[in-house]
PDB file of N, CA and C in Angstrom:
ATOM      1  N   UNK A   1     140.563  94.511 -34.807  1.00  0.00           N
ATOM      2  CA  UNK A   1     139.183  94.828 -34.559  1.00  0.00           C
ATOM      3  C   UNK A   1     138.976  96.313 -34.787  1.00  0.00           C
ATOM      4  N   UNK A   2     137.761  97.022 -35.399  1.00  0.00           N
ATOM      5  CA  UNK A   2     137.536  98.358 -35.803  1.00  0.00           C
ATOM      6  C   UNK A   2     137.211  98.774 -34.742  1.00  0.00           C
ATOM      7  N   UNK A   3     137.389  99.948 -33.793  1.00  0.00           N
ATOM      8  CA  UNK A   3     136.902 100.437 -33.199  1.00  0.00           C
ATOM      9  C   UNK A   3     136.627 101.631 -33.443  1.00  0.00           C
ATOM     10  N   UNK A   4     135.039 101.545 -32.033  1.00  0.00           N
ATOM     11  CA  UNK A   4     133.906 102.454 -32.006  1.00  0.00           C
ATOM     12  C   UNK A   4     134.113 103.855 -31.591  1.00  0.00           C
ATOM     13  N   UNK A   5     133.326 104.544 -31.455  1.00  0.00           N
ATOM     14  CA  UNK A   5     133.520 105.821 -31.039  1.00  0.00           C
ATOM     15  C   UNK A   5     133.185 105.993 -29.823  1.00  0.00           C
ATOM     16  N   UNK A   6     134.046 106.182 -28.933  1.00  0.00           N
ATOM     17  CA  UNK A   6     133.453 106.422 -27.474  1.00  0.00           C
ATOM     18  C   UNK A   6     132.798 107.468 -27.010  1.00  0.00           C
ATOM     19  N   UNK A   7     132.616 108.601 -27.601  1.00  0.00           N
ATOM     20  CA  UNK A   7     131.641 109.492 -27.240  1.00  0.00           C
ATOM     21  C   UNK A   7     130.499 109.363 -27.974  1.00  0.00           C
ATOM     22  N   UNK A   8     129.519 110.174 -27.495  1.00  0.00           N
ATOM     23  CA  UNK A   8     128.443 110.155 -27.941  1.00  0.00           C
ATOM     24  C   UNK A   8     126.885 109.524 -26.341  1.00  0.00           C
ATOM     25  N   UNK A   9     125.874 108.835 -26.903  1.00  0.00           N
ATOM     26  CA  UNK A   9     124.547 108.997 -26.122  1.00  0.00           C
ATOM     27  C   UNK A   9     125.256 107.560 -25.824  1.00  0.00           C
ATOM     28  N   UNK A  10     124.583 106.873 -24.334  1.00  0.00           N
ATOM     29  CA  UNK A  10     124.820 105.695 -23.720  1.00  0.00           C
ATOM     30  C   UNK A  10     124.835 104.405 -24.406  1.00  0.00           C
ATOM     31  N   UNK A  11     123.852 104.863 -25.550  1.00  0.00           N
ATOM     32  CA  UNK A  11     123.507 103.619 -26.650  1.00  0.00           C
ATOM     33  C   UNK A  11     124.964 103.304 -27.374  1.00  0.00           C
ATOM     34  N   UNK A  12     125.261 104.320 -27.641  1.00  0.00           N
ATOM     35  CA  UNK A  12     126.832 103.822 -28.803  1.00  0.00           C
ATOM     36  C   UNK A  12     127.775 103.404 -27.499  1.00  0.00           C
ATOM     37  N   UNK A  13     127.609 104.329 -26.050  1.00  0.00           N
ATOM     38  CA  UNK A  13     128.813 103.380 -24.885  1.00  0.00           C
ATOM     39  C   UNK A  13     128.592 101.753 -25.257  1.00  0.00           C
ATOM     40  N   UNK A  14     127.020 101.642 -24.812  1.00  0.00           N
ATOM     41  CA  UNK A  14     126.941  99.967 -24.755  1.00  0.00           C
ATOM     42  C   UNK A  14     126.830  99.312 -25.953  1.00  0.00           C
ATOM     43  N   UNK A  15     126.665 100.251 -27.125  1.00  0.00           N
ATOM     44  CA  UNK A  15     127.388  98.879 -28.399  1.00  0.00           C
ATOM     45  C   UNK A  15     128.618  98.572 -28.435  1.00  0.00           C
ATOM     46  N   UNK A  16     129.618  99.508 -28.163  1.00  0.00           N
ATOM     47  CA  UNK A  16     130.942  99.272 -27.532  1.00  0.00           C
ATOM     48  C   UNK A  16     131.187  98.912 -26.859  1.00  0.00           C
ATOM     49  N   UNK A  17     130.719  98.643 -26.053  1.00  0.00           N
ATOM     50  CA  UNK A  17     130.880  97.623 -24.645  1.00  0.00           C
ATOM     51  C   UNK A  17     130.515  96.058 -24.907  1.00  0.00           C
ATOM     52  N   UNK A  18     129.316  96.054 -25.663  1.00  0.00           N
ATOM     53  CA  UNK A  18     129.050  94.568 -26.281  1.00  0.00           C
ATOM     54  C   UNK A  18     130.120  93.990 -27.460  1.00  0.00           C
ATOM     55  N   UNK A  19     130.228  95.187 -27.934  1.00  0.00           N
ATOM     56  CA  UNK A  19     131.634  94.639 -29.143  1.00  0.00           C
ATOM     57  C   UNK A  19     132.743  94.021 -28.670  1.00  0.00           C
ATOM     58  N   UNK A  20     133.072  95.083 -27.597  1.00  0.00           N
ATOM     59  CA  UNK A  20     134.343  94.845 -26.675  1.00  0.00           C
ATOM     60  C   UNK A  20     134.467  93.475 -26.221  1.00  0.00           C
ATOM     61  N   UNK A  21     133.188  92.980 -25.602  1.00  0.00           N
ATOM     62  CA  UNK A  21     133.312  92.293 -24.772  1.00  0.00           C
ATOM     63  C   UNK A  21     132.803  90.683 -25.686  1.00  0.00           C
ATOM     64  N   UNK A  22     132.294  91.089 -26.588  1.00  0.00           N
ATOM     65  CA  UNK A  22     132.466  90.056 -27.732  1.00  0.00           C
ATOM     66  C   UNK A  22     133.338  89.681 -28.036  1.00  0.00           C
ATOM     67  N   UNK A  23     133.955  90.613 -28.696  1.00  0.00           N
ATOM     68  CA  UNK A  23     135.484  90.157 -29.085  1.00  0.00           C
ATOM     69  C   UNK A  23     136.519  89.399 -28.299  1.00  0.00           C
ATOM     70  N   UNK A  24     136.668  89.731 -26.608  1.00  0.00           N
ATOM     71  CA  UNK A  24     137.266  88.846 -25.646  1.00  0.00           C
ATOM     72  C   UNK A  24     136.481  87.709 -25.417  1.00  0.00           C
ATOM     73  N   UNK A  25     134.829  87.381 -25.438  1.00  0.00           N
ATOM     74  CA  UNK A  25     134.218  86.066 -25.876  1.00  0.00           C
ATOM     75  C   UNK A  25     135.019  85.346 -26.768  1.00  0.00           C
ATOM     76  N   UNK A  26     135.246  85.995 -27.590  1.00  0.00           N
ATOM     77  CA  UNK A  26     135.410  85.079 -29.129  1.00  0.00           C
ATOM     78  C   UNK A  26     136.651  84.701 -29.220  1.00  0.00           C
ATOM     79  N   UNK A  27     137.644  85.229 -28.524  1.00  0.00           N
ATOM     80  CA  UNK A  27     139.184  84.470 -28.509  1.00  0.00           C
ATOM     81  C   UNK A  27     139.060  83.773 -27.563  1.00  0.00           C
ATOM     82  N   UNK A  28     137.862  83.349 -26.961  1.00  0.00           N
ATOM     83  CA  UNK A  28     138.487  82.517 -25.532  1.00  0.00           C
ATOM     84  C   UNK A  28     138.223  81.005 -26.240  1.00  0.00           C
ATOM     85  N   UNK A  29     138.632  80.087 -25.134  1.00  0.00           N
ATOM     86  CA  UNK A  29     138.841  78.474 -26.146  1.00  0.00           C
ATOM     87  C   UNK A  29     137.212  77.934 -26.206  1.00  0.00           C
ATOM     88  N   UNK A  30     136.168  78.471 -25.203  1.00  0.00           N
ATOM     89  CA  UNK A  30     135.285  77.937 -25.494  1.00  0.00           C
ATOM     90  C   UNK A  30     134.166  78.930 -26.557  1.00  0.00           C
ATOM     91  N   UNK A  31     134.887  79.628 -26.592  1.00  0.00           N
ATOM     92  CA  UNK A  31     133.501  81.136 -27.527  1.00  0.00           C
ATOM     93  C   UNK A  31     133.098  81.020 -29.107  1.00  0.00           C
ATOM     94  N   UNK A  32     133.410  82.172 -29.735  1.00  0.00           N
ATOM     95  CA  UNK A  32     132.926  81.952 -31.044  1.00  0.00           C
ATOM     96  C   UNK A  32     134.050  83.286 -31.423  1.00  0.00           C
ATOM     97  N   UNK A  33     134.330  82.701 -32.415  1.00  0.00           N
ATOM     98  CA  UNK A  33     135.389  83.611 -33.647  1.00  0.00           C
ATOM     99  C   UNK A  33     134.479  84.637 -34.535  1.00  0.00           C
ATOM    100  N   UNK A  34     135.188  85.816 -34.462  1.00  0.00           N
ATOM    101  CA  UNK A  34     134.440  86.853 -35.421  1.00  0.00           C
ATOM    102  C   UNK A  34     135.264  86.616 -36.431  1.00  0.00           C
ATOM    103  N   UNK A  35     135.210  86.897 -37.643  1.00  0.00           N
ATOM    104  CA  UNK A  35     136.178  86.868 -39.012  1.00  0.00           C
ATOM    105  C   UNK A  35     136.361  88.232 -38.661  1.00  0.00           C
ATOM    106  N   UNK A  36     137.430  88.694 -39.664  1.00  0.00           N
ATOM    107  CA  UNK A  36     138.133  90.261 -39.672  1.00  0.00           C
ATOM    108  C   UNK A  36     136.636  91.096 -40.571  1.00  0.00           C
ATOM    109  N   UNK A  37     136.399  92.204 -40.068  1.00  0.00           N
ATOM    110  CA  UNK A  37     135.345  92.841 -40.255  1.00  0.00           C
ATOM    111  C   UNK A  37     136.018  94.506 -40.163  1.00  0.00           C
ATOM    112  N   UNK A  38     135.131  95.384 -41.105  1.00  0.00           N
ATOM    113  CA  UNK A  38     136.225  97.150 -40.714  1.00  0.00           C
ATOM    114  C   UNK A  38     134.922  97.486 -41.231  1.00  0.00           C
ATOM    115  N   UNK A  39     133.416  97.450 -40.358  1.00  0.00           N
ATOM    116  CA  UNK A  39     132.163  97.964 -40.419  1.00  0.00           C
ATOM    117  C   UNK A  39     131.216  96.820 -39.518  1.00  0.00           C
ATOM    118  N   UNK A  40     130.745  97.861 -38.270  1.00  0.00           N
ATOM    119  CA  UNK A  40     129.302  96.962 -37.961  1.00  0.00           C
ATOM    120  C   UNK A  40     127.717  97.863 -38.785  1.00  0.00           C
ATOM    121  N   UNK A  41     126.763  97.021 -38.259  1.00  0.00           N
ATOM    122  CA  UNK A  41     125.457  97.325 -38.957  1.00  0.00           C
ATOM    123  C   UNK A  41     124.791  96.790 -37.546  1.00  0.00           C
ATOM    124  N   UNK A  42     123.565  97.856 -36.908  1.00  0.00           N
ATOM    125  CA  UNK A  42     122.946  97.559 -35.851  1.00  0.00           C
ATOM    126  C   UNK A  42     121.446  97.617 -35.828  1.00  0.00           C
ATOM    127  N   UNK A  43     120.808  96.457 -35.887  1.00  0.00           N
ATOM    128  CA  UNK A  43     119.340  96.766 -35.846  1.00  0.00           C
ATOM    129  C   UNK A  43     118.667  96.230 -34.896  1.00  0.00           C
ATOM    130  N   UNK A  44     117.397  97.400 -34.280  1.00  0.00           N
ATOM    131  CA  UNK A  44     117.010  97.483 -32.820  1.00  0.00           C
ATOM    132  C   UNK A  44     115.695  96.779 -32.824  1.00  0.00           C
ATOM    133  N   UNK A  45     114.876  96.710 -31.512  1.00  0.00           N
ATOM    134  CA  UNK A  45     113.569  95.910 -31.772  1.00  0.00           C
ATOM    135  C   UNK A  45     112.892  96.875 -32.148  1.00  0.00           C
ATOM    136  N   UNK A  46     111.834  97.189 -32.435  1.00  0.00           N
ATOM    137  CA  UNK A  46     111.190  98.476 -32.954  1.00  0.00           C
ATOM    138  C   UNK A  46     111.628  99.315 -32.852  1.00  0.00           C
ATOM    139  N   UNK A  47     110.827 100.630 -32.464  1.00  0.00           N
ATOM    140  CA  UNK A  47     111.435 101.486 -31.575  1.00  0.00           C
ATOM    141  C   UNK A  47     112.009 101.967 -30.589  1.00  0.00           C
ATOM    142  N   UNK A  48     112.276 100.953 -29.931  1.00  0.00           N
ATOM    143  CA  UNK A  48     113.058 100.705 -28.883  1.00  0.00           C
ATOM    144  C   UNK A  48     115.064 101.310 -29.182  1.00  0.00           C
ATOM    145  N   UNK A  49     115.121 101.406 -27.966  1.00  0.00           N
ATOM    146  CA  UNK A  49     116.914 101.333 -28.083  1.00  0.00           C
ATOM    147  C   UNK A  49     117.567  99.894 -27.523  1.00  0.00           C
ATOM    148  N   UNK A  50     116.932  98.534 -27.590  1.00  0.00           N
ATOM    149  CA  UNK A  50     117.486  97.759 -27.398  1.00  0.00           C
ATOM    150  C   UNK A  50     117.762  96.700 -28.885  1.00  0.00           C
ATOM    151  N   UNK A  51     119.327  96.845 -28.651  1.00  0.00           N
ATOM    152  CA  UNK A  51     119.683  96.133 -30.109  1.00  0.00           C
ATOM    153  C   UNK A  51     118.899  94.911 -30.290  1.00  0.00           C
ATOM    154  N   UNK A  52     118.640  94.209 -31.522  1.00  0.00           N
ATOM    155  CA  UNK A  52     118.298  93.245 -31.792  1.00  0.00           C
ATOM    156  C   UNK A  52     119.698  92.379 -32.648  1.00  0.00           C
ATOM    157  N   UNK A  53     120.322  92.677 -33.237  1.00  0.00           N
ATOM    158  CA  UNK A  53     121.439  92.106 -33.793  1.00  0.00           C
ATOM    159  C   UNK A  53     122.366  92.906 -34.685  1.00  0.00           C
ATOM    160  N   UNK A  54     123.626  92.406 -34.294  1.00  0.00           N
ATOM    161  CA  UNK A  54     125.159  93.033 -34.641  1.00  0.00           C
ATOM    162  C   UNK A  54     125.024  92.159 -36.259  1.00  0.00           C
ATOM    163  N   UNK A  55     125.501  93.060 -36.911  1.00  0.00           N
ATOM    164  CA  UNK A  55     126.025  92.601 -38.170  1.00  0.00           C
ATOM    165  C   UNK A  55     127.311  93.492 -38.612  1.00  0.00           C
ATOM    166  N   UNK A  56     128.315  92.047 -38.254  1.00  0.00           N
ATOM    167  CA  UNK A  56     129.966  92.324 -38.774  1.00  0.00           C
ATOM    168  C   UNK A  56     130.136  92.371 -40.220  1.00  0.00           C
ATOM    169  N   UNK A  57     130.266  93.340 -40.782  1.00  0.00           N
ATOM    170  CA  UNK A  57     131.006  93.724 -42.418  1.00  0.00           C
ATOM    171  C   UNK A  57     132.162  93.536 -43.003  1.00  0.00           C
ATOM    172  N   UNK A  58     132.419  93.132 -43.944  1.00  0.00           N
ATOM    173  CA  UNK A  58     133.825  93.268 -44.436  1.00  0.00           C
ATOM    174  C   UNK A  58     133.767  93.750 -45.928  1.00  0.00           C
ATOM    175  N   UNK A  59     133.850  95.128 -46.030  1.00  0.00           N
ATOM    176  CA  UNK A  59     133.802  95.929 -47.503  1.00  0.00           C
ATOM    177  C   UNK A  59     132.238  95.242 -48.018  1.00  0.00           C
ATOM    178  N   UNK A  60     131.568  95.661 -46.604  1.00  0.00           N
ATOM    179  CA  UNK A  60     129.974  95.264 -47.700  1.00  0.00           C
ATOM    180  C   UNK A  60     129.499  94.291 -47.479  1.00  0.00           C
ATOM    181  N   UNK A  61     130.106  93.158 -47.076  1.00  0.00           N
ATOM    182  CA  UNK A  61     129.720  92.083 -47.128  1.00  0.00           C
ATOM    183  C   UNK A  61     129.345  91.515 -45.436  1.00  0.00           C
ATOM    184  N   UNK A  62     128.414  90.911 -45.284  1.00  0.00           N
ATOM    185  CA  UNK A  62     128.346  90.734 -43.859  1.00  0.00           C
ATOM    186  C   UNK A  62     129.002  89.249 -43.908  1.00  0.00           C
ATOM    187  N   UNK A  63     129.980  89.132 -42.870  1.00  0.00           N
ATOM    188  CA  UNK A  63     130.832  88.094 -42.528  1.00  0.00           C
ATOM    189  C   UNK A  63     130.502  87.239 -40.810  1.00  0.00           C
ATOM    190  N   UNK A  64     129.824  87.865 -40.267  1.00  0.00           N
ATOM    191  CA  UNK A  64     129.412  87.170 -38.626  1.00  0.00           C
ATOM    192  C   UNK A  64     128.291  88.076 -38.368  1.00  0.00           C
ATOM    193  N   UNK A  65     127.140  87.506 -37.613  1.00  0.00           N
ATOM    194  CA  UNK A  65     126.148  88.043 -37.210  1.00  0.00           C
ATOM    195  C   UNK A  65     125.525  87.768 -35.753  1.00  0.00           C
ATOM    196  N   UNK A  66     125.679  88.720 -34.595  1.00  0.00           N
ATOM    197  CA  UNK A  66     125.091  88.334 -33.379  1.00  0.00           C
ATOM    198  C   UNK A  66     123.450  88.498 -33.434  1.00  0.00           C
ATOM    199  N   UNK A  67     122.857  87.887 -32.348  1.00  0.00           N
ATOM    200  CA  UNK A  67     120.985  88.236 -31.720  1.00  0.00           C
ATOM    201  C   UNK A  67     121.175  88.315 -30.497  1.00  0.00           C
ATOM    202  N   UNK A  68     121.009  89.772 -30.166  1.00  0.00           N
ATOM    203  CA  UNK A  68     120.672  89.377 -28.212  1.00  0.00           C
ATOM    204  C   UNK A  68     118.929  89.389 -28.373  1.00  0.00           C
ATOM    205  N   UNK A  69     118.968  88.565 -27.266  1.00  0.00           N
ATOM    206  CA  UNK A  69     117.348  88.184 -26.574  1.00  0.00           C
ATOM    207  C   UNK A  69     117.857  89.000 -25.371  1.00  0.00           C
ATOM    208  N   UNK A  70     116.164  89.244 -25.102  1.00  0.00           N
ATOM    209  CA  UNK A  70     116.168  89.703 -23.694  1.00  0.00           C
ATOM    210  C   UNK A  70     114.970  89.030 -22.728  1.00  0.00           C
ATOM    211  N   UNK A  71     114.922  89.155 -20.844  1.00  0.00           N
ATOM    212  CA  UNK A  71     114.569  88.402 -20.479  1.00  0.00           C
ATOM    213  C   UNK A  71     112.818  88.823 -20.689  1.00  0.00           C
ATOM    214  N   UNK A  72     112.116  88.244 -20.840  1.00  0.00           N
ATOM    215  CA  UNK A  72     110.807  88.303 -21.072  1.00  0.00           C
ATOM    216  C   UNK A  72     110.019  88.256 -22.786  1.00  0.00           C
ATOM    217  N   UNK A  73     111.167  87.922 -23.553  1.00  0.00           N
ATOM    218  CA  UNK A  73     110.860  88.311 -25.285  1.00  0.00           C
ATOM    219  C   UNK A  73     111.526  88.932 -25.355  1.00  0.00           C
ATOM    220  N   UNK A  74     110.131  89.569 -26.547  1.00  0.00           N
ATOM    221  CA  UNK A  74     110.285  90.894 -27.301  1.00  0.00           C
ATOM    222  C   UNK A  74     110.119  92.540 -26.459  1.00  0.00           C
ATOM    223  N   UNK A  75     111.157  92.954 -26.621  1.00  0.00           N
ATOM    224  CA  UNK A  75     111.317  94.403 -25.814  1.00  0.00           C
ATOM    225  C   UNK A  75     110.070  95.233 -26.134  1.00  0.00           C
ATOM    226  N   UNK A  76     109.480  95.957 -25.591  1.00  0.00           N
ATOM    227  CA  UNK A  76     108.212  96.810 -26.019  1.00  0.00           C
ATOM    228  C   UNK A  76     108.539  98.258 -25.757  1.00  0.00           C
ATOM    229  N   UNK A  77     109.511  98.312 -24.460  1.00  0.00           N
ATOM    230  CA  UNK A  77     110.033  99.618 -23.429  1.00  0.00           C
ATOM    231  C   UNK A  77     111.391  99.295 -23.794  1.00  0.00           C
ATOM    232  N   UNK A  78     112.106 100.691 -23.635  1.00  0.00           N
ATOM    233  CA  UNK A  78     113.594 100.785 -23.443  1.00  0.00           C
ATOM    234  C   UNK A  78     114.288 100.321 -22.660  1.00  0.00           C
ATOM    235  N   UNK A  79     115.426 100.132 -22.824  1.00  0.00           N
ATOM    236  CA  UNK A  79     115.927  99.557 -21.748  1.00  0.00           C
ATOM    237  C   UNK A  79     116.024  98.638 -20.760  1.00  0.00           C
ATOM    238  N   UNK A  80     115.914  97.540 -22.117  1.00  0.00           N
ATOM    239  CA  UNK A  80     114.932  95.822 -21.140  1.00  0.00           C
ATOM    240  C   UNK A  80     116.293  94.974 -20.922  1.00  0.00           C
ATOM    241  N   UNK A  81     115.911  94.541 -19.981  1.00  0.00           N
ATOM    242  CA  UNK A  81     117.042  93.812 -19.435  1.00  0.00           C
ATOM    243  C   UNK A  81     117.731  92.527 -20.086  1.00  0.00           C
ATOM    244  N   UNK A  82     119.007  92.403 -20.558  1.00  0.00           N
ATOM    245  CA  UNK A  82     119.419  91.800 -21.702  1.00  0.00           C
ATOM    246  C   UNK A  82     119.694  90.063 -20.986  1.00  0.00           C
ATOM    247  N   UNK A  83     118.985  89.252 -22.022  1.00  0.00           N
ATOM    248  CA  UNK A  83     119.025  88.048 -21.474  1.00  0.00           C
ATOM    249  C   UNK A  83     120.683  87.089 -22.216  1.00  0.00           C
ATOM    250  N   UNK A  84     120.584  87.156 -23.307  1.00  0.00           N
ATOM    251  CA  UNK A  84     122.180  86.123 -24.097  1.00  0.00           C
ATOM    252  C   UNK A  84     121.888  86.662 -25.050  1.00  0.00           C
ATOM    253  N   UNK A  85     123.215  86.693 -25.627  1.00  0.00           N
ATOM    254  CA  UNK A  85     124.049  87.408 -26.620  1.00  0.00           C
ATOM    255  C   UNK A  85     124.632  85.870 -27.783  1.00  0.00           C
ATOM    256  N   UNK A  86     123.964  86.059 -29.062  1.00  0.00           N
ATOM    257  CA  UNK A  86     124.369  84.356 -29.653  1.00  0.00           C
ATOM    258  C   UNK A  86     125.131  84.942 -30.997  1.00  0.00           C
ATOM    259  N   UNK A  87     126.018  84.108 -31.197  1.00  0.00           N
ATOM    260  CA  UNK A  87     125.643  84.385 -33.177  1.00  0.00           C
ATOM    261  C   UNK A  87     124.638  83.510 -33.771  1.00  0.00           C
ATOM    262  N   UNK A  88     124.410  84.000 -34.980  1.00  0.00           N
ATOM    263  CA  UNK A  88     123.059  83.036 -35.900  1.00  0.00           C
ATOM    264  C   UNK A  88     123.645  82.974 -37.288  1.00  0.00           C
TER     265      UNK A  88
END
């Protein structure tokens, strides 16, 4: 698994923290498998800092793709409280 950079603003902590904790999702017997990937791609709901979906790379190519929802919709404000985490 590629790993992130741990410093930096709270936003890159918790994409690392969702990666992290993806990745121990995804080996467990009931989760979902990432393919081997050495690049993510992150796009947010508007302007917001709440991700809208992980896209796993492999030399370019996107190979697995997460969507978090959050509870109430679509985020409008920062920092909305995260409802499930899927691939699509």
């Amino acid at each position: 698994m590629s790993s992130l950079p741990s410093v930096g603003d709270g936003q890159n902590n918790l994409l690392k923290k969702i990666v992290e904790n993806t990745f121990s999702i995804s080996n467990s017997t009931s989760g979902f498998n990432i393919p081997e990937y050495n690049s993510i791609y992150v796009t947010y709901y508007g302007i917001t800092n709440n991700i809208y979906q992980i896209f796993y790379k492999l030399d370019g190519a996107t190979v697995f793709t997460l969507q978090l929802d959050y509870v109430g919709g679509v985020p409008t404000t920062n920092d909305a409280n995260l409802q499930s985490i899927y691939p699509i």
